[in-house]
Protein backbone atom coordinates (compact mmCIF):
# COMPACT_ATOMS: atom_id res chain seq x y z
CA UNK A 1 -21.20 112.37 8.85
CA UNK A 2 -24.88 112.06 7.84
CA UNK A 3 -23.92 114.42 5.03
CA UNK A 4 -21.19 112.95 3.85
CA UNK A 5 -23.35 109.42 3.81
CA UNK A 6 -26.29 110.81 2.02
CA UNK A 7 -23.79 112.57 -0.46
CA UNK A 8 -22.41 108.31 -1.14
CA UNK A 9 -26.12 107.33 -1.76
CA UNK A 10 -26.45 109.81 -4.00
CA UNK A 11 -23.72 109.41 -5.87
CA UNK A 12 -24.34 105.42 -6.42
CA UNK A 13 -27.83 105.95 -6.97
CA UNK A 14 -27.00 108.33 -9.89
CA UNK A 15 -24.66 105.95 -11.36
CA UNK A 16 -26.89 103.02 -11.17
CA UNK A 17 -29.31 105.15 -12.63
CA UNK A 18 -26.99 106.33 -15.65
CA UNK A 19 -25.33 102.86 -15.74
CA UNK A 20 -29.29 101.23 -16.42
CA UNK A 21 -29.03 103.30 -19.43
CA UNK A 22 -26.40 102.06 -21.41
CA UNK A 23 -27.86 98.28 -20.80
CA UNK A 24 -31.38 98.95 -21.91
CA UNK A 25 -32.00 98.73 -25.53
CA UNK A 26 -34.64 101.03 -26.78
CA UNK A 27 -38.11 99.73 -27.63
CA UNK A 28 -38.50 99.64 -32.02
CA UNK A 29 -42.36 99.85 -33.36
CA UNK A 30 -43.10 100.07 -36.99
CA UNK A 31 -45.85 99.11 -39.01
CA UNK A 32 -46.58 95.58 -40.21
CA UNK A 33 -47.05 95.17 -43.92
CA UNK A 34 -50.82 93.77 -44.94
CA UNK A 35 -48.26 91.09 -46.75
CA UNK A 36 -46.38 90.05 -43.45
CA UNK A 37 -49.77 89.36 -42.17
CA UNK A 38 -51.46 87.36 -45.04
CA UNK A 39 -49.04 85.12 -44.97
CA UNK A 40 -49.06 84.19 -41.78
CA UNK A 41 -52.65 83.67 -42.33
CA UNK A 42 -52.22 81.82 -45.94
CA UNK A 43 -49.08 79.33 -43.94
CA UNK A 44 -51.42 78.21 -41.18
CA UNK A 45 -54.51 77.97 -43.64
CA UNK A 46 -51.86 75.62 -46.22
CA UNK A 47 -50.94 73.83 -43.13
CA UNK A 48 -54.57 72.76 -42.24
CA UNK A 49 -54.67 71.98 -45.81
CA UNK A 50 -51.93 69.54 -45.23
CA UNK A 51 -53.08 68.26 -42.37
CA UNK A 52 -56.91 67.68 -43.77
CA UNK A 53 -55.24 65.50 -46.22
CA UNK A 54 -52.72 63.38 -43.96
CA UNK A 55 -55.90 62.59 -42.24
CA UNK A 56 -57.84 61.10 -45.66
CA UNK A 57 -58.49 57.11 -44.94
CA UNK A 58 -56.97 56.56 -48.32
CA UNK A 59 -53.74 58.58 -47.55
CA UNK A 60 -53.66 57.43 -43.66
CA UNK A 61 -54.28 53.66 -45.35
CA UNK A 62 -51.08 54.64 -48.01
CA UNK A 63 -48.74 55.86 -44.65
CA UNK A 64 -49.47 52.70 -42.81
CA UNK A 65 -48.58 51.17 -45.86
CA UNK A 66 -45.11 52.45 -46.15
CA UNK A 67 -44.59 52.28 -42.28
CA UNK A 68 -45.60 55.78 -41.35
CA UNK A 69 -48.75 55.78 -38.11
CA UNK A 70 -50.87 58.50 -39.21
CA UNK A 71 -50.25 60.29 -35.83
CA UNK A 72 -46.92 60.56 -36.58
CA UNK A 73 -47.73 62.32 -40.06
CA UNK A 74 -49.64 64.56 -38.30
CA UNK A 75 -46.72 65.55 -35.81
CA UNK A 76 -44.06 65.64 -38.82
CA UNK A 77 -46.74 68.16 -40.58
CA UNK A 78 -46.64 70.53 -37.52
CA UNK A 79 -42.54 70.23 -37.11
CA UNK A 80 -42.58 71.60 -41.07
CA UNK A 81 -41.64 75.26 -41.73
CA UNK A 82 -44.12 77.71 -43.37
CA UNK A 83 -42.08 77.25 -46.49
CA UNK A 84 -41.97 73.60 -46.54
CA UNK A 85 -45.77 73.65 -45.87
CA UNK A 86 -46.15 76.36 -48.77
CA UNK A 87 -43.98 74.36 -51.15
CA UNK A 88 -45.83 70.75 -50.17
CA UNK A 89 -49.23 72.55 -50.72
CA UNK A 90 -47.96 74.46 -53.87
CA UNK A 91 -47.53 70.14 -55.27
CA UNK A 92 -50.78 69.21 -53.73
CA UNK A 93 -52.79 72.00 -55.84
CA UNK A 94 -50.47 71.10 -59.07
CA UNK A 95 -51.44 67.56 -58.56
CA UNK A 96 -54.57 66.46 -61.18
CA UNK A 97 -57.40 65.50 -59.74
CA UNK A 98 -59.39 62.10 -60.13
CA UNK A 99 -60.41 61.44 -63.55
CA UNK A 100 -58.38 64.04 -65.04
CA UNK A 101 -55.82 63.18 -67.63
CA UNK A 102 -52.62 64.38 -68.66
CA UNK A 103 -51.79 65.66 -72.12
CA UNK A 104 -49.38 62.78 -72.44
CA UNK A 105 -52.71 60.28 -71.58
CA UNK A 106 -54.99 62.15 -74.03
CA UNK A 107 -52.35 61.74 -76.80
CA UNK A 108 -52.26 57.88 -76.03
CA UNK A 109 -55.61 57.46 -75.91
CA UNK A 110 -55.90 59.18 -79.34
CA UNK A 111 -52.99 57.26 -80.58
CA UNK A 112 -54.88 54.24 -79.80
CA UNK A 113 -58.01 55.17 -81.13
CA UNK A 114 -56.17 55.61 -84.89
CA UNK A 115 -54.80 52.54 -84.38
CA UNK A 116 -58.24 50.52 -83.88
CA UNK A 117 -59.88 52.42 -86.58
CA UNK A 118 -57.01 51.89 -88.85
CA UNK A 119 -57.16 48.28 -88.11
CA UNK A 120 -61.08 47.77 -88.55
């Protein structure tokens, strides 16, 4: 009897055992690419880049403006994907910077320039 129990626990123990098996998925490593990582890095550094200028009195002044609290900017920055952040950022740095003129602005200015010496 004892035998015949011990032979049962045996048995279910190696089926639970083999049955584990086919659940289990094996563990995967492989290496991480130095790009994978910068641009984790890069997203979270365009991100505080974002975020630095959400928080400019000017800009926060310009949401409040147009009915946007500058806390909630700050949330809506944070619910934005790496490429949304990336692609924002990407306009920020093509943006000119104050005092800087356009071509179309330098031709005007030079059009109007020949057009006060022409009329002197």
């Amino acid at each position: 009897m004892i035998y015949r129990i011990r032979q049962f626990l045996n048995f279910v123990l190696a089926a639970s055992l083999l049955g584990s098996t086919l659940w289990i998925t094996p563990a995967a490593a492989r290496m991480i690419g130095t790009d994978n990582v910068a641009a984790g890095a890069q997203a979270s550094s365009e991100r505080e880049r974002v975020k630095a200028l959400v928080a400019r009195p000017e800009v926060a002044k310009q949401l409040q403006a147009l009915g946007v609290p500058p806390q909630s900017a700050q949330s809506r920055v944070d619910a934005m994907t790496d490429a949304e952040v990336r692609t924002l950022a990407g306009r920020i740095d093509a943006l000119p910077a104050a005092g800087a003129f356009t071509d179309w602005q330098w031709a005007m200015i030079i059009i109007g320039i020949i057009i006060i010496v022409l009329l002197i």
